[in-house]
N, C-alpha and C. Protein backbone atom coordinates (compact mmCIF):
# COMPACT_ATOMS: atom_id res chain seq x y z
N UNK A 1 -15.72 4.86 -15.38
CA UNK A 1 -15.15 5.11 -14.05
C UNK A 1 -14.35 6.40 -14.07
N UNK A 2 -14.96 7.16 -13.09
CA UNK A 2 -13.93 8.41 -12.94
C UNK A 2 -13.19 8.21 -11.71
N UNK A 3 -11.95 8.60 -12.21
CA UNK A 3 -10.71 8.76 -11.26
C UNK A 3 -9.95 10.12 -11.08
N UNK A 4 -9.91 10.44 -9.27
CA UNK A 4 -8.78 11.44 -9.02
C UNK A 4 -7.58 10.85 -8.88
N UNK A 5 -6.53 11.57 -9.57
CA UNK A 5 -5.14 10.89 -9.41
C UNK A 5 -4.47 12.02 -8.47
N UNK A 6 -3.73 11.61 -7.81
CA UNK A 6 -2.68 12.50 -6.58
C UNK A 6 -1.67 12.37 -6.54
N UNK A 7 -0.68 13.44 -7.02
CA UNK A 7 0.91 13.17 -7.38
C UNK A 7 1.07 14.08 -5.62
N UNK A 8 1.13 13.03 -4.60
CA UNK A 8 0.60 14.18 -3.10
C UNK A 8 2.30 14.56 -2.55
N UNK A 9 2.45 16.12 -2.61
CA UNK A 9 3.66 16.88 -2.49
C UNK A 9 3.58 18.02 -1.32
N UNK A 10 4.04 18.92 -0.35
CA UNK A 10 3.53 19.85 0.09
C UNK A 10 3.72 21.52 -0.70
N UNK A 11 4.93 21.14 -1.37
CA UNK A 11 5.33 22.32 -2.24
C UNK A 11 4.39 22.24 -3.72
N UNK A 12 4.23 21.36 -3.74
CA UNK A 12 3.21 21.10 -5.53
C UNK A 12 2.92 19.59 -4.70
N UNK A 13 1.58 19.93 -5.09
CA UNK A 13 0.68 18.31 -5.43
C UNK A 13 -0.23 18.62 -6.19
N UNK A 14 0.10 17.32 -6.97
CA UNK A 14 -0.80 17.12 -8.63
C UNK A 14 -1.91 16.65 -8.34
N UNK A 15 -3.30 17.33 -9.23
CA UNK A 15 -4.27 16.73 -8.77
C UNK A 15 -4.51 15.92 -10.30
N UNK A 16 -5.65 15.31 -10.57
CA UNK A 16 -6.03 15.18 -12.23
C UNK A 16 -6.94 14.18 -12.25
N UNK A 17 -8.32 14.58 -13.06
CA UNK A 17 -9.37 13.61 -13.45
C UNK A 17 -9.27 13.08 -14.87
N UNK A 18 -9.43 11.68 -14.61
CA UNK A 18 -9.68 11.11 -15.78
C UNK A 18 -11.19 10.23 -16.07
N UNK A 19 -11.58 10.34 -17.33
CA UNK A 19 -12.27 9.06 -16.90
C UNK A 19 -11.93 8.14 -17.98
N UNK A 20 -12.26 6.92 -17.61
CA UNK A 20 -12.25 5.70 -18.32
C UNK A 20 -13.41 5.01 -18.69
N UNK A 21 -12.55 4.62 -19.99
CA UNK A 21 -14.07 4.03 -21.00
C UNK A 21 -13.83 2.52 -21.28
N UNK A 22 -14.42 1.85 -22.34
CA UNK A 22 -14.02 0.93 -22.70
C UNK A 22 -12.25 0.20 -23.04
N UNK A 23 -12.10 -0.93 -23.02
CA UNK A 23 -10.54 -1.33 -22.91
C UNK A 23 -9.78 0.08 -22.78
N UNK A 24 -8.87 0.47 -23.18
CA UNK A 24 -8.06 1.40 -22.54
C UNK A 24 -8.31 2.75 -22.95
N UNK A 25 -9.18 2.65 -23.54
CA UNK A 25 -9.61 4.42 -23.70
C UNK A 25 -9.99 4.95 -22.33
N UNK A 26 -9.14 6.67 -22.46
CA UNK A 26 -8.88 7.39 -21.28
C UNK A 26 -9.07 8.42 -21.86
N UNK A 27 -10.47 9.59 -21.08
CA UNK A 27 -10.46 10.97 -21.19
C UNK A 27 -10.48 11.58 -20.33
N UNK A 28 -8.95 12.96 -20.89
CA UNK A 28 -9.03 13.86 -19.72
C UNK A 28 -10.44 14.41 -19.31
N UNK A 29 -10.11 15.19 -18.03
CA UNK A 29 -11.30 15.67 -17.41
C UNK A 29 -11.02 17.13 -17.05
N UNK A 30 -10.01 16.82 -16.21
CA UNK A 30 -8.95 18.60 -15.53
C UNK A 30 -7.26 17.90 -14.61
N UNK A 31 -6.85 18.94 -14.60
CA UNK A 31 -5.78 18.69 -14.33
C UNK A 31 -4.85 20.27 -13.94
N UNK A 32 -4.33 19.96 -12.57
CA UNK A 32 -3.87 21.43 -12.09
C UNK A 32 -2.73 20.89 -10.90
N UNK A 33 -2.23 22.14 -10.33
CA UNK A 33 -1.35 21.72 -8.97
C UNK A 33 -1.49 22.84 -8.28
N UNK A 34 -1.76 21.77 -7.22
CA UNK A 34 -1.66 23.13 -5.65
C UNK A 34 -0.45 23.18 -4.70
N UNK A 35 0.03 24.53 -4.94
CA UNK A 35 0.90 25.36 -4.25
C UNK A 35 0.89 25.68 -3.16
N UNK A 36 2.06 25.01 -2.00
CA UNK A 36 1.83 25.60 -0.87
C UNK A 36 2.97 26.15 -0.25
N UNK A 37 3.44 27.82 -0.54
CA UNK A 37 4.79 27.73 -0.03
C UNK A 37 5.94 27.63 1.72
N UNK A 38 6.87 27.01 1.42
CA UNK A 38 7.51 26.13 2.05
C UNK A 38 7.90 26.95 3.50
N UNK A 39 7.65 28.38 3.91
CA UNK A 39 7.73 29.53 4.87
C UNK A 39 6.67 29.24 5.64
N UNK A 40 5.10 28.39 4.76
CA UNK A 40 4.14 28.24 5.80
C UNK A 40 4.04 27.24 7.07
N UNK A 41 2.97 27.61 8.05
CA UNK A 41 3.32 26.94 8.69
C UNK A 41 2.31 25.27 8.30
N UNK A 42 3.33 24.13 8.51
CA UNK A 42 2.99 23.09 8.34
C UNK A 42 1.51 22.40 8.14
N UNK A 43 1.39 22.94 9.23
CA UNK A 43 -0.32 22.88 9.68
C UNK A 43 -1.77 23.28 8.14
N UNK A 44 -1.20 24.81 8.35
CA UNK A 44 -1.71 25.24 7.38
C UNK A 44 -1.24 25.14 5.92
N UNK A 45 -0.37 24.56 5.73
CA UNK A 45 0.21 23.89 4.64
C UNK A 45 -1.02 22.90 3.59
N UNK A 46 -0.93 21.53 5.26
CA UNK A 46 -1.71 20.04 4.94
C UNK A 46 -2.78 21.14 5.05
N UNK A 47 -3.71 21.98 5.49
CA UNK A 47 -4.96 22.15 5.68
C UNK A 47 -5.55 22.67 4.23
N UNK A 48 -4.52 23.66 3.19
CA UNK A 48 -5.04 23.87 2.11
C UNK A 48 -4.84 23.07 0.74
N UNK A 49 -3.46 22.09 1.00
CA UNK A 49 -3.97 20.59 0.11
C UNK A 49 -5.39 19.88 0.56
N UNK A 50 -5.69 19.72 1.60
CA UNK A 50 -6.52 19.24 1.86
C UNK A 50 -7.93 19.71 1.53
N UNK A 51 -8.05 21.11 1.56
CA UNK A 51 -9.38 21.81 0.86
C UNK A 51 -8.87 22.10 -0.22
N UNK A 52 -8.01 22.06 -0.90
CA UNK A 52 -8.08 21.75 -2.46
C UNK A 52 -8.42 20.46 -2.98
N UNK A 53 -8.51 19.77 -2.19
CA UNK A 53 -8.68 18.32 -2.65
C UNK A 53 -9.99 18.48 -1.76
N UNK A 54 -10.60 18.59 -1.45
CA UNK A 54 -11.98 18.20 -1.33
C UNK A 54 -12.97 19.19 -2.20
N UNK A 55 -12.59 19.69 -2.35
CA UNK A 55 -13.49 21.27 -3.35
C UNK A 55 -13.48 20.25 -4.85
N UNK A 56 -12.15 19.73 -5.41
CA UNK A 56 -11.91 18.53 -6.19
C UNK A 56 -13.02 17.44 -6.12
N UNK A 57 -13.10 17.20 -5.22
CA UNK A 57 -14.09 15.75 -4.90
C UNK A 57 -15.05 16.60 -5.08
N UNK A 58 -16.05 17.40 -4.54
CA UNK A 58 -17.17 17.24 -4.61
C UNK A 58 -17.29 17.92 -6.06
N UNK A 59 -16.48 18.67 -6.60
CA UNK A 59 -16.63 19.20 -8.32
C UNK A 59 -16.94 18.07 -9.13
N UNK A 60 -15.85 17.10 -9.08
CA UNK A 60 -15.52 16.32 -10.48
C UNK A 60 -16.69 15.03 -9.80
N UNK A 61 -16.42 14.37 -8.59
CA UNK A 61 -17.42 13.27 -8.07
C UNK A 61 -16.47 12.53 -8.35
N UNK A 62 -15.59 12.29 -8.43
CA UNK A 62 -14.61 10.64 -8.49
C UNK A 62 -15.15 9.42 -7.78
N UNK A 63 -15.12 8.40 -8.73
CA UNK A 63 -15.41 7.33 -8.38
C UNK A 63 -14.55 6.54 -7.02
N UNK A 64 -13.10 6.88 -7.86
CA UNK A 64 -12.07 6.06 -6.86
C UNK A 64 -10.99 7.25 -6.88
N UNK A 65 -10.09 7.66 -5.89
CA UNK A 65 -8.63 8.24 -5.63
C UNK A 65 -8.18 7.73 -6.03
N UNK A 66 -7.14 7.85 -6.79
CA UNK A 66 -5.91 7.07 -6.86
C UNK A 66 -4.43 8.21 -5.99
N UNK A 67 -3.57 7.53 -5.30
CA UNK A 67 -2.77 8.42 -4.67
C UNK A 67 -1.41 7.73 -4.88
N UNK A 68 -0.73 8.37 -4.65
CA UNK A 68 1.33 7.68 -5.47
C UNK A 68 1.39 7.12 -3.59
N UNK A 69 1.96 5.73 -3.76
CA UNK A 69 2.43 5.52 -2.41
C UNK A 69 4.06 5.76 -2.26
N UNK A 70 4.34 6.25 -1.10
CA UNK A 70 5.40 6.60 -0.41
C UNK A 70 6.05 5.84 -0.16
N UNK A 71 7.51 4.86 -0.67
CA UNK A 71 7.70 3.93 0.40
C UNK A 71 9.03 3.78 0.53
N UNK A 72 9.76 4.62 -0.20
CA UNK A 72 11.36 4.77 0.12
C UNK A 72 11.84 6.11 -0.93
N UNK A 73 12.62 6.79 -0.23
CA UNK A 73 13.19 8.04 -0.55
C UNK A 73 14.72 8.65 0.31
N UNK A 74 15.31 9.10 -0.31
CA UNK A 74 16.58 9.50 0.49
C UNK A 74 16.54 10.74 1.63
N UNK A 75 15.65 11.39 0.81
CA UNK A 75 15.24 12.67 1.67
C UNK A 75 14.45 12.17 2.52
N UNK A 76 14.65 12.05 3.66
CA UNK A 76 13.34 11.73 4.91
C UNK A 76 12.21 12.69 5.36
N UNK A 77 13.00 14.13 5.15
CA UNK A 77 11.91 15.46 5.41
C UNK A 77 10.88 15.13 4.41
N UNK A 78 11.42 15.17 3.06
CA UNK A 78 10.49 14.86 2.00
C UNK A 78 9.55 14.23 1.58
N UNK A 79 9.88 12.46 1.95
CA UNK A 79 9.47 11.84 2.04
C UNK A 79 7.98 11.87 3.53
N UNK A 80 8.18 12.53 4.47
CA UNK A 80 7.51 12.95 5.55
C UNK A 80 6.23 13.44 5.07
N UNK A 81 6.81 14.76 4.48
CA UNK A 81 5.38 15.96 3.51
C UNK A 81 4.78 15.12 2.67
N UNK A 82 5.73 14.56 1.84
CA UNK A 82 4.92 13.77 0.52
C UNK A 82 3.28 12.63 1.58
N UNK A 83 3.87 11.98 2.28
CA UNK A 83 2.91 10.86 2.70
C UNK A 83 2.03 11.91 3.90
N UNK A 84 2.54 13.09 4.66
CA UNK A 84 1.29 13.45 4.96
C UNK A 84 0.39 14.23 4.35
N UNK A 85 0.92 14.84 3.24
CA UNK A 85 0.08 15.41 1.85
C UNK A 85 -1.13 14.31 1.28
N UNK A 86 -0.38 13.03 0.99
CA UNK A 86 -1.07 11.93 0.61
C UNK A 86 -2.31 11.52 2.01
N UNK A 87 -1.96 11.79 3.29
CA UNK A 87 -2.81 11.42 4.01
C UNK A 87 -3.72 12.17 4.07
N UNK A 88 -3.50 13.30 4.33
CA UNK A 88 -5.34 14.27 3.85
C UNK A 88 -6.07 14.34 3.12
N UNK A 89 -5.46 13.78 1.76
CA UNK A 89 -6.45 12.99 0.74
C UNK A 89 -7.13 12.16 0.68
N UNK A 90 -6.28 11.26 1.07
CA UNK A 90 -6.86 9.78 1.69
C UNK A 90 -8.19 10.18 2.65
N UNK A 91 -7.88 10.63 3.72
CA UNK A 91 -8.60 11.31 4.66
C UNK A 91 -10.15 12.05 4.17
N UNK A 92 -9.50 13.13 3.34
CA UNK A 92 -10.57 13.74 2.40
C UNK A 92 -11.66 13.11 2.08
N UNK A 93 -11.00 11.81 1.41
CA UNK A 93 -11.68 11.09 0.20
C UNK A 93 -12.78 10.14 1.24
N UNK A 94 -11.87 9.51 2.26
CA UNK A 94 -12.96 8.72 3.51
C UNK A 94 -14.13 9.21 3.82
N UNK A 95 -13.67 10.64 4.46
CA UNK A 95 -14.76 11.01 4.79
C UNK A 95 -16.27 11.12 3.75
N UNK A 96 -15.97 10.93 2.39
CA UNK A 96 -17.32 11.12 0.75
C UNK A 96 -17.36 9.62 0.98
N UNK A 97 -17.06 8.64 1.78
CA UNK A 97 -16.90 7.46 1.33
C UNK A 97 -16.35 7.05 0.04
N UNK A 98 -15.51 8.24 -0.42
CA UNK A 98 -14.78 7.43 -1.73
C UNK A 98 -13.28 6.76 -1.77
N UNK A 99 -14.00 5.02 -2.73
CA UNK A 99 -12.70 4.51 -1.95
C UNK A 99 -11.36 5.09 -2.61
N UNK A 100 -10.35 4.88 -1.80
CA UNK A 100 -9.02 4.88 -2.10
C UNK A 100 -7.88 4.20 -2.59
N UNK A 101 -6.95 4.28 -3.47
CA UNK A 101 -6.42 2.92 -3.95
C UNK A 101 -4.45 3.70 -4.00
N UNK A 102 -3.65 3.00 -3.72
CA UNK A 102 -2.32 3.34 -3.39
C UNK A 102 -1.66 2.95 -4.68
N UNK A 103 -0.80 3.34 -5.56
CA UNK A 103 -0.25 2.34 -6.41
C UNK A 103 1.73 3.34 -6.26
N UNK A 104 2.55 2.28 -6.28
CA UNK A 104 4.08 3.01 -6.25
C UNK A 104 4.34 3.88 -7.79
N UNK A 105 5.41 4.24 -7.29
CA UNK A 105 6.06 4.93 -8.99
C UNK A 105 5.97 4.26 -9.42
N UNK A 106 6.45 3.09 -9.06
CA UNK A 106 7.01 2.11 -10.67
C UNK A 106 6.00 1.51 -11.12
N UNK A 107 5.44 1.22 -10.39
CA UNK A 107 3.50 0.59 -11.12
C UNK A 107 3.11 1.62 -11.74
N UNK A 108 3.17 2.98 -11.36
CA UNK A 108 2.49 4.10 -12.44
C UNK A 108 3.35 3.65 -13.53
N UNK A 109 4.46 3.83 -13.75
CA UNK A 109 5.54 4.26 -14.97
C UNK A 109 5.46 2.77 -15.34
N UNK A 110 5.00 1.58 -15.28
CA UNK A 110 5.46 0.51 -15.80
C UNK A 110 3.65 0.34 -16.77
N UNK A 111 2.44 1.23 -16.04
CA UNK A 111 1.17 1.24 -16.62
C UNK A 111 1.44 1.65 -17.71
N UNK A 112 2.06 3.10 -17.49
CA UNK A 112 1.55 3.73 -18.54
C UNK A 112 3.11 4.22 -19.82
N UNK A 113 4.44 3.72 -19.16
CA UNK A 113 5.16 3.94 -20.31
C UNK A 113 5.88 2.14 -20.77
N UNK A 114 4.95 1.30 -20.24
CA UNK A 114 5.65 -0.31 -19.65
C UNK A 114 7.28 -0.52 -19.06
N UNK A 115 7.64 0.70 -18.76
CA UNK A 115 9.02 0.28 -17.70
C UNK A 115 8.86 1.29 -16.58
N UNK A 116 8.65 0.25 -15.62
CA UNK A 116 9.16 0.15 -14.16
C UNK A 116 10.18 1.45 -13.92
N UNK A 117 11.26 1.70 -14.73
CA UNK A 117 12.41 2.68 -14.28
C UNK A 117 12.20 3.91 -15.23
N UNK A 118 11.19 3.89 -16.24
CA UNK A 118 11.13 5.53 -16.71
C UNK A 118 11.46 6.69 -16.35
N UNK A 119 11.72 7.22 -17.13
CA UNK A 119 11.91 9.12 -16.26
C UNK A 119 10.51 9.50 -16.67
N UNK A 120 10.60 10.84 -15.77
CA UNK A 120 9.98 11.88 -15.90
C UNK A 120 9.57 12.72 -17.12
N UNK A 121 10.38 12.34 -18.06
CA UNK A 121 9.98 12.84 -19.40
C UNK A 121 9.21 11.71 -19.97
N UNK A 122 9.79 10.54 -20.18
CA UNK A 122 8.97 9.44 -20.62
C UNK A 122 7.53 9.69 -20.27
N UNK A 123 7.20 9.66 -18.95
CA UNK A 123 5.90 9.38 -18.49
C UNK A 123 5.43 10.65 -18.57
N UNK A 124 5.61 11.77 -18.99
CA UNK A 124 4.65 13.13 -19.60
C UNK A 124 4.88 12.85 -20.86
N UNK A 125 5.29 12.54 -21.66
CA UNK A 125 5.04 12.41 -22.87
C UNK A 125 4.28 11.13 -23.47
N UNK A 126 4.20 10.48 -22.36
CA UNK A 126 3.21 8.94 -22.69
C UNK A 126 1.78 9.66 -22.57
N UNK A 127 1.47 10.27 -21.19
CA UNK A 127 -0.01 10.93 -21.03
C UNK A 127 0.10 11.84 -21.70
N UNK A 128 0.82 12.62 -22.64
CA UNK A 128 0.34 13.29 -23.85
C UNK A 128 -0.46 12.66 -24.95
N UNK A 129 0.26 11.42 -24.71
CA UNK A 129 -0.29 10.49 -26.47
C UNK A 129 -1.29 9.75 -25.78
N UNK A 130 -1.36 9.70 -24.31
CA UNK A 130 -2.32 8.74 -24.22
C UNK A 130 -3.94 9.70 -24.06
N UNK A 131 -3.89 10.27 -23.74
CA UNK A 131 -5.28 11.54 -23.32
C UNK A 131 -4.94 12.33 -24.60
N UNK A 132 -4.16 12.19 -25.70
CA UNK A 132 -4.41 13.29 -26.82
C UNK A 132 -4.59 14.43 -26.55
N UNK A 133 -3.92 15.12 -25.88
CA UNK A 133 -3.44 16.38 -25.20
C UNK A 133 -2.81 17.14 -26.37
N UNK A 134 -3.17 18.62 -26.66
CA UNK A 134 -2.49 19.32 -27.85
C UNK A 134 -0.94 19.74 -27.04
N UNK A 135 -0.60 19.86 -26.00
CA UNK A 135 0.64 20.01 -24.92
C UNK A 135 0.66 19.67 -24.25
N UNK A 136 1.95 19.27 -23.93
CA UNK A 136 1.97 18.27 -22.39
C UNK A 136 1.50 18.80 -21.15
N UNK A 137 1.50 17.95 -19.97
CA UNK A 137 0.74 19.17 -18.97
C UNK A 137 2.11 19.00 -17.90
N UNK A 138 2.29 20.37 -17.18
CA UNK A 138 3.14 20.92 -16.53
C UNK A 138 2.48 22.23 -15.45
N UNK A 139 2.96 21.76 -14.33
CA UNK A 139 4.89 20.91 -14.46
C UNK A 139 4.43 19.26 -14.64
N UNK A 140 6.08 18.68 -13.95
CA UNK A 140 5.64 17.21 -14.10
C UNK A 140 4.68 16.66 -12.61
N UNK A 141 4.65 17.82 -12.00
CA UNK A 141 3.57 16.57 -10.66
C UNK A 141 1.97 16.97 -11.46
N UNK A 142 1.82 17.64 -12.13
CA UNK A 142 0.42 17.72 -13.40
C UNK A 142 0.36 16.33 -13.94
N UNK A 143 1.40 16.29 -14.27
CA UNK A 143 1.84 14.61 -15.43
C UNK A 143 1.76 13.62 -14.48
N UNK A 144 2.22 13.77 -13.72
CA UNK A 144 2.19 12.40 -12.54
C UNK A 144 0.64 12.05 -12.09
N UNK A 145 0.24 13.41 -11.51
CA UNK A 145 -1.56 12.92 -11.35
C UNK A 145 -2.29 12.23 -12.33
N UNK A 146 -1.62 12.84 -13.58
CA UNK A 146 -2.59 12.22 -14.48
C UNK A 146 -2.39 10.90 -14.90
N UNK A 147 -1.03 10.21 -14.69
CA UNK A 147 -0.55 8.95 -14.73
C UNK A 147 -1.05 8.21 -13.69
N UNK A 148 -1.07 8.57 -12.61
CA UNK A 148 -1.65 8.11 -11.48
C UNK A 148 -3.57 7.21 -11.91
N UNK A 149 -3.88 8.76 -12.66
CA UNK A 149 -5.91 8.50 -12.97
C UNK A 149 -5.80 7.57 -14.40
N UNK A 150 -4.69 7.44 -14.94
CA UNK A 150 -4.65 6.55 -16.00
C UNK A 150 -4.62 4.87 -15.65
N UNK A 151 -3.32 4.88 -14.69
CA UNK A 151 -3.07 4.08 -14.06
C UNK A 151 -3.53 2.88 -13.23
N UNK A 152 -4.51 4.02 -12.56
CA UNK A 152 -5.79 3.04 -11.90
C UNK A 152 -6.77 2.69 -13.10
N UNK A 153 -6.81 3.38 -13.67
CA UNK A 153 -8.29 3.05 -14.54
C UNK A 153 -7.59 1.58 -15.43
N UNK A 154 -6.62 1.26 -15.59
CA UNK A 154 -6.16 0.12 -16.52
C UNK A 154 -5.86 -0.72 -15.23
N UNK A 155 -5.45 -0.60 -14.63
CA UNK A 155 -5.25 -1.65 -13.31
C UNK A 155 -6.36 -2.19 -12.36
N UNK A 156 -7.25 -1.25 -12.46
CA UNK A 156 -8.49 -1.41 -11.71
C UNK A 156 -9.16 -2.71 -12.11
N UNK A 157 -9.32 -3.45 -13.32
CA UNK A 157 -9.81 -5.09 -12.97
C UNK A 157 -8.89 -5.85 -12.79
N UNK A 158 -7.70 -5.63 -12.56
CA UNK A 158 -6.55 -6.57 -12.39
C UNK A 158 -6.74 -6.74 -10.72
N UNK A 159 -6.89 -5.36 -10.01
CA UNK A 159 -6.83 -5.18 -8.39
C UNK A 159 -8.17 -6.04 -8.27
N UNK A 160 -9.67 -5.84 -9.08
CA UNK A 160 -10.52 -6.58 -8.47
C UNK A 160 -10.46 -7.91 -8.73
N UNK A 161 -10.09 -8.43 -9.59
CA UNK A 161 -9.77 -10.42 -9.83
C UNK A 161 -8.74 -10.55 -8.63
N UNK A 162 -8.18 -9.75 -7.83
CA UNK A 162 -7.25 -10.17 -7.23
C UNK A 162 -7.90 -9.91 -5.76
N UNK A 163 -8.87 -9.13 -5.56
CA UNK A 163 -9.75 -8.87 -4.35
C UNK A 163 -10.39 -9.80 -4.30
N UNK A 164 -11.14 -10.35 -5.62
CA UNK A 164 -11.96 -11.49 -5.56
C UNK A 164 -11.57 -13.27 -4.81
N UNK A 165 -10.22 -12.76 -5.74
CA UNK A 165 -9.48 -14.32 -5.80
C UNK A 165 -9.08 -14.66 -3.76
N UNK A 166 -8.76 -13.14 -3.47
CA UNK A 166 -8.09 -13.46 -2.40
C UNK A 166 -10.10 -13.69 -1.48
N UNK A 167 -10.55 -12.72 -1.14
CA UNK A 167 -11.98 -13.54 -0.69
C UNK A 167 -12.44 -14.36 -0.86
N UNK A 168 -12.47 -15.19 -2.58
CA UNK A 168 -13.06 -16.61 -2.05
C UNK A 168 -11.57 -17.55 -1.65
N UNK A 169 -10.62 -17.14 -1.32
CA UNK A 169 -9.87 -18.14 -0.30
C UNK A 169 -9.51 -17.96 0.76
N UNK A 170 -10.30 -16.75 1.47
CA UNK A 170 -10.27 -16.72 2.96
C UNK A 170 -11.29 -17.50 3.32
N UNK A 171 -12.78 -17.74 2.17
CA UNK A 171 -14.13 -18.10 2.83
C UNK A 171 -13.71 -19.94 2.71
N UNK A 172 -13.15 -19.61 1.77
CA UNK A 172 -12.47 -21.53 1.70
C UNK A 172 -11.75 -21.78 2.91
N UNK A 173 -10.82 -21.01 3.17
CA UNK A 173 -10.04 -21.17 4.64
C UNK A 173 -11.02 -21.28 5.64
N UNK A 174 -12.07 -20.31 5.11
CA UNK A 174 -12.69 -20.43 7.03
C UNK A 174 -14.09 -21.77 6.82
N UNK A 175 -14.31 -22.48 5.67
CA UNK A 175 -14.78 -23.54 5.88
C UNK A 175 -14.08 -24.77 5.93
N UNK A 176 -12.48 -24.49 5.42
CA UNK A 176 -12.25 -25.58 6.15
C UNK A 176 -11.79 -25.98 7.77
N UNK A 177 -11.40 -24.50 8.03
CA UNK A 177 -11.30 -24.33 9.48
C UNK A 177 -12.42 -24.81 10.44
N UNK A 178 -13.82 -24.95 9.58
CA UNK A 178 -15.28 -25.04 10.34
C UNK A 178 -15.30 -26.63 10.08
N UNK A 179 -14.83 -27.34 9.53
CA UNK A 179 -14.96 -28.62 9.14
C UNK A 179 -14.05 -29.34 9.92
N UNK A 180 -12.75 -28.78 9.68
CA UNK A 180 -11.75 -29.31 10.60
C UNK A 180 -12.28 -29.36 12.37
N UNK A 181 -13.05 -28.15 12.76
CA UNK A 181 -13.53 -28.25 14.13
C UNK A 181 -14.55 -29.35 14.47
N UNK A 182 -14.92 -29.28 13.16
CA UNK A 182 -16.59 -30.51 13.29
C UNK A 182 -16.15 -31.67 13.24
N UNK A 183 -14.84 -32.01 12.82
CA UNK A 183 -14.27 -33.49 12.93
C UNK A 183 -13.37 -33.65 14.48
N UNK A 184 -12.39 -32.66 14.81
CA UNK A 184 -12.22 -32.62 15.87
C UNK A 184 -13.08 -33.12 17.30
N UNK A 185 -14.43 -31.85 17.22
CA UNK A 185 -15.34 -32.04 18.55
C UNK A 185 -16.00 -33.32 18.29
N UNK A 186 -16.19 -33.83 17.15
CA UNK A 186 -16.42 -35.48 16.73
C UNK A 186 -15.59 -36.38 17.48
N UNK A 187 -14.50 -36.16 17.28
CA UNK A 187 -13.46 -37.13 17.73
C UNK A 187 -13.20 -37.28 19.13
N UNK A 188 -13.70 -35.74 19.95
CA UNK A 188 -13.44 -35.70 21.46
C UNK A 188 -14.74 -36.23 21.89
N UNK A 189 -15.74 -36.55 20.89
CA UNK A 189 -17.20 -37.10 22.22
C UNK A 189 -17.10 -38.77 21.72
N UNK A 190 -16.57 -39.28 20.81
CA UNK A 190 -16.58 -40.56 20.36
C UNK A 190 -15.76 -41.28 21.54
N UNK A 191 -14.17 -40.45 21.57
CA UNK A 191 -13.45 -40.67 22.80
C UNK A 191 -13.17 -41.71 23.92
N UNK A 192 -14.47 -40.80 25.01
CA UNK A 192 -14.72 -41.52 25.83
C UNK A 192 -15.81 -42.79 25.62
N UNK A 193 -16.55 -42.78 25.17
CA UNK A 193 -17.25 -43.78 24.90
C UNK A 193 -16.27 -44.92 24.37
N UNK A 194 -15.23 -44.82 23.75
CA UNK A 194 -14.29 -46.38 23.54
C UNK A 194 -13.33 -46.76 24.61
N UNK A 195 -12.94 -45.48 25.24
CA UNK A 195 -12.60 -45.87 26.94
C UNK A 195 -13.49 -46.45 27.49
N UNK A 196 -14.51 -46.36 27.81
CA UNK A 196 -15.30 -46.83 28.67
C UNK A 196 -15.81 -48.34 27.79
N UNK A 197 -15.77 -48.89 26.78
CA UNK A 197 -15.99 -50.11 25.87
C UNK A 197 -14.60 -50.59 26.07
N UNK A 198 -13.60 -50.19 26.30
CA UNK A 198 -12.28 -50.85 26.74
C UNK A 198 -12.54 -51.49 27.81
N UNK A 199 -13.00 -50.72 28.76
CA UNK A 199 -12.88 -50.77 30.00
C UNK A 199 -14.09 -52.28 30.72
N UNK A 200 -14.76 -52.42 29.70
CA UNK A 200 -15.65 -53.66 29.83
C UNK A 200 -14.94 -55.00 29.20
């Protein structure tokens, strides 16, 4: 399975391919960051993450995105760029039909250094030892993408037993929902017929 990972930023966003092999073996593929400086206008900002990340897709062919989800930050401007950076990827990636998968910081940093609260050094120096990298890669939104394509690739049968698990208990829900109706409309035609056997 090959994976793009997306550390998605408007000033730096990390891109990085990995692929994945058997149990947790992970090989790099590439790994870079695109620059967009902060004078531009917005527009054209998202428009050249966005064709950097598709020039990405159709190079490497990724199986699945992986992208950092957004979901609390102090900076609100920041937090703004970061998730619409992340949305033109997303976007990007829809349009190849390739699917997309969200995972937080702390699920990256808890994959790949096993704690939830790591720094930033921790988790570049884990994807050093883990991709056998002769130097770390930099800056750190380089390191983050690539934690990101690590990340998914070890989590990825955990998410599908859990796609699975949850489908066969919607299809269970909706047969018993179909059973429950078939005893119901049972019960409303039997009904009248014992009214009317009362009634004799």
């Amino acid at each position: 399975m090959r994976v793009l990972g997306v550390d998605p930023g408007l000033t730096r966003c990390g891109l990085g391919v990995v692929d994945g092999g058997s149990g947790r073996v992970v090989r790099p593929v590439a790994v870079d960051v695109v620059r967009t400086p902060p004078d531009l206008d917005l527009a054209k900002r998202l428009l050249r993450i966005s064709e950097a990340a598709e020039s990405w897709m159709d190079l490497h062919r990724p199986d699945v995105v992986a992208i950092e989800r957004v979901f609390a930050q102090h900076n609100v401007r920041t937090a703004m760029g970061t998730a619409q950076a992340g949305g033109v990827v997303a976007l990007a990636a829809a349009r190849r039909g390739i699917p997309v998968c969200f995972h937080t910081p702390s699920e990256v940093k808890a994959a790949v250094t096993g704690s939830g609260s790591a720094d930033k050094v921790q988790v570049t120096a884990m994807v050093t030892r883990i991709l056998r990298l002769d130097s770390a890669p930099k800056p750190a939104d380089a390191a983050d993408a690539l934690a990101l394509a690590i990340c998914h690739c070890w989590r990825a049968p955990m998410i599908e037993r859990m796609a699975r698990a949850e489908a066969a208990a919607e299809q269970q829900k909706r047969q018993y929902q179909a059973r429950l109706a078939q005893v119901r409309a049972a019960k409303s035609h039997t009904a009248p017929v014992r009214e009317r056997q009362g009634e004799r």
